[in-house]
Each structure stands twice: as C-alpha cells, then as structure tokens.
Protein backbone atom coordinates (compact mmCIF):
# COMPACT_ATOMS: atom_id res chain seq x y z
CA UNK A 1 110.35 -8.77 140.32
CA UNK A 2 111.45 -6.59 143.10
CA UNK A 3 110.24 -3.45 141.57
CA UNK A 4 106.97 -5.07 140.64
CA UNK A 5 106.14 -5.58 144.22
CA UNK A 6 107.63 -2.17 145.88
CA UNK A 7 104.99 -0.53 142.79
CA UNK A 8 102.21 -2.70 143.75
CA UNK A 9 102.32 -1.50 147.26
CA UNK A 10 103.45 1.99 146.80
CA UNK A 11 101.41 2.61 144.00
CA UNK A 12 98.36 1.69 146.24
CA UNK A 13 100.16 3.54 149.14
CA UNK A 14 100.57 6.49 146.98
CA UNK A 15 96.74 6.58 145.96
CA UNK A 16 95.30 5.29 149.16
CA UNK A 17 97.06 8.34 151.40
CA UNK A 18 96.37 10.42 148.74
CA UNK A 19 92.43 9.83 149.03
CA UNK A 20 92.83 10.22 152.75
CA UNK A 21 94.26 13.76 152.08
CA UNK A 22 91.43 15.18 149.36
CA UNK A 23 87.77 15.05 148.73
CA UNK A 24 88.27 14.87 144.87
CA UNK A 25 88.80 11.09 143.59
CA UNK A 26 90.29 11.61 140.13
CA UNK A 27 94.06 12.54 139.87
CA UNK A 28 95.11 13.98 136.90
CA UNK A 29 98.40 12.30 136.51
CA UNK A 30 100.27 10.94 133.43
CA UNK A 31 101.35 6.91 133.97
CA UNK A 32 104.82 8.32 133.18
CA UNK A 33 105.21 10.76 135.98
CA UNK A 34 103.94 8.48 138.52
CA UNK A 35 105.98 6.03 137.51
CA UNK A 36 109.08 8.17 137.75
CA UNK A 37 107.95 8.87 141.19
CA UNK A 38 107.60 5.52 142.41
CA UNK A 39 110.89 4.05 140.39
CA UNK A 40 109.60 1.57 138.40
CA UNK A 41 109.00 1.34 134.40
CA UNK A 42 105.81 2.65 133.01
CA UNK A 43 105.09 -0.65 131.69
CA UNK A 44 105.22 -2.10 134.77
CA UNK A 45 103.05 0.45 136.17
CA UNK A 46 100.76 -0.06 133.30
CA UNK A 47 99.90 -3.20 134.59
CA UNK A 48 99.70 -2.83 138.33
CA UNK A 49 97.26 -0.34 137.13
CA UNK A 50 95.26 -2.93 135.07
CA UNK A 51 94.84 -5.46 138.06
CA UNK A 52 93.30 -2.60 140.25
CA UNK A 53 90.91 -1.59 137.52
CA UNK A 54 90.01 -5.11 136.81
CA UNK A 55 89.78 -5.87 140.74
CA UNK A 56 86.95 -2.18 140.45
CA UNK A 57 89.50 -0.33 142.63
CA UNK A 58 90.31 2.32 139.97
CA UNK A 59 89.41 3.79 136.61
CA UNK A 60 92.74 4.36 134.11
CA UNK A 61 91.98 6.78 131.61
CA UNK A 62 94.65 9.18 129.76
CA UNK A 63 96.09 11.24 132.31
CA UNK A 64 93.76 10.38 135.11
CA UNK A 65 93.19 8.18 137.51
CA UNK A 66 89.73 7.71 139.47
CA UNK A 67 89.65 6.35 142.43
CA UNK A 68 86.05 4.25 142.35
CA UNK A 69 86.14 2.02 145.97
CA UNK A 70 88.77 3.41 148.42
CA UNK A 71 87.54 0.47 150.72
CA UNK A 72 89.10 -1.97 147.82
CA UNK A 73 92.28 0.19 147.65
CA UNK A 74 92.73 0.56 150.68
CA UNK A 75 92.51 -4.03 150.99
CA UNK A 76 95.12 -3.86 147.98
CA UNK A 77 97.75 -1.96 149.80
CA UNK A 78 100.21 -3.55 152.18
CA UNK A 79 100.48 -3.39 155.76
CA UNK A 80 103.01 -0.37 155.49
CA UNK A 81 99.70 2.15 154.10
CA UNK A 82 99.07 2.20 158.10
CA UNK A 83 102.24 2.94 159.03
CA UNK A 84 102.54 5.72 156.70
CA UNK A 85 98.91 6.66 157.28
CA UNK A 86 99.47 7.24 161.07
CA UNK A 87 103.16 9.14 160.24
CA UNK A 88 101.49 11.69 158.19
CA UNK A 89 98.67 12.23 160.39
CA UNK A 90 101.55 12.88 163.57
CA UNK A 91 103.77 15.37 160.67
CA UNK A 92 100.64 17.10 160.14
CA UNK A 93 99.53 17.85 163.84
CA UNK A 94 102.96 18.68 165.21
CA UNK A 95 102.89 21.44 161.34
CA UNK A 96 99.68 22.48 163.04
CA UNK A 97 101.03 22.87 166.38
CA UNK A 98 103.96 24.96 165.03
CA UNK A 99 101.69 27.61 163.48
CA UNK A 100 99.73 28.43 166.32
C-alpha cells in the first residue's frame, strides 16, 4: 500500500514539475521506465495512471503520456509538489548565478 501512495504522489510530482519545466505536454515515456524511476511495479503504475485519465488529468497512450489539464494535476499531487516546485526553482537560479 505504501508504494501505491509514494507513486500516486510522485507520479503526479514527477509530471506536474515536469510541465512546469517544458512547453510540450506529451512525454514520450514507456509505463516501464517510469515506473523503474519512481520504484513501484508497472502494474501499479498502470493504474495510478488510469485514475488520472479517468479524473481528465492525462491521456495514456503507448509510450506517451499527455498532459490534458495541468490545473487538475497539479490538485492531484500532494502538498510536497510545492516543496519540490520552489527547490528546483532556488537549484536553478543559484546554476544561473554560477554561469555568469
């Protein structure tokens, strides 16, 4: 059960930040691979996956995902997608500030 929750909210995480950081919505990503990155089972992934398409968050097709309302994704992720929002966003300017 533990792994199904740390998905859930990773997996929205994951494609929430990842949003934030492109202008292109689709991912072309197998459900294997992401699963291997987030440590759960592709089954279990599978159906994480399922809700948010059901809930109109994303589109699941064979090695893609869509992203089709951020806003939603961004309600389905847990209160650490701010956290790790606002951490990238200080890695990124203090990168920035050591290439000038």
């Amino acid at each position: 059960m533990e792994c199904v929750a740390l998905a859930q909210s990773a997996g929205s995480q994951m494609d929430a930040t990842t949003l934030d950081r492109t202008l292109n919505e689709q991912f072309p990503i197998t459900q294997d691979f992401l699963a291997s990155l987030l440590g759960c089972t592709r089954p279990t992934l599978n159906g994480i996956l399922v809700d948010l398409e059901k809930s109109g968050a994303l589109q699941n097709r064979r090695g893609a995902i869509a992203i089709v309302n951020g806003p939603l994704l961004h309600e389905s992720a847990c209160e650490c997608y701010e956290i790790i929002r606002q951490t990238y966003e200080v890695l990124v300017r203090r990168a920035d500030s050591l290439m000038v």
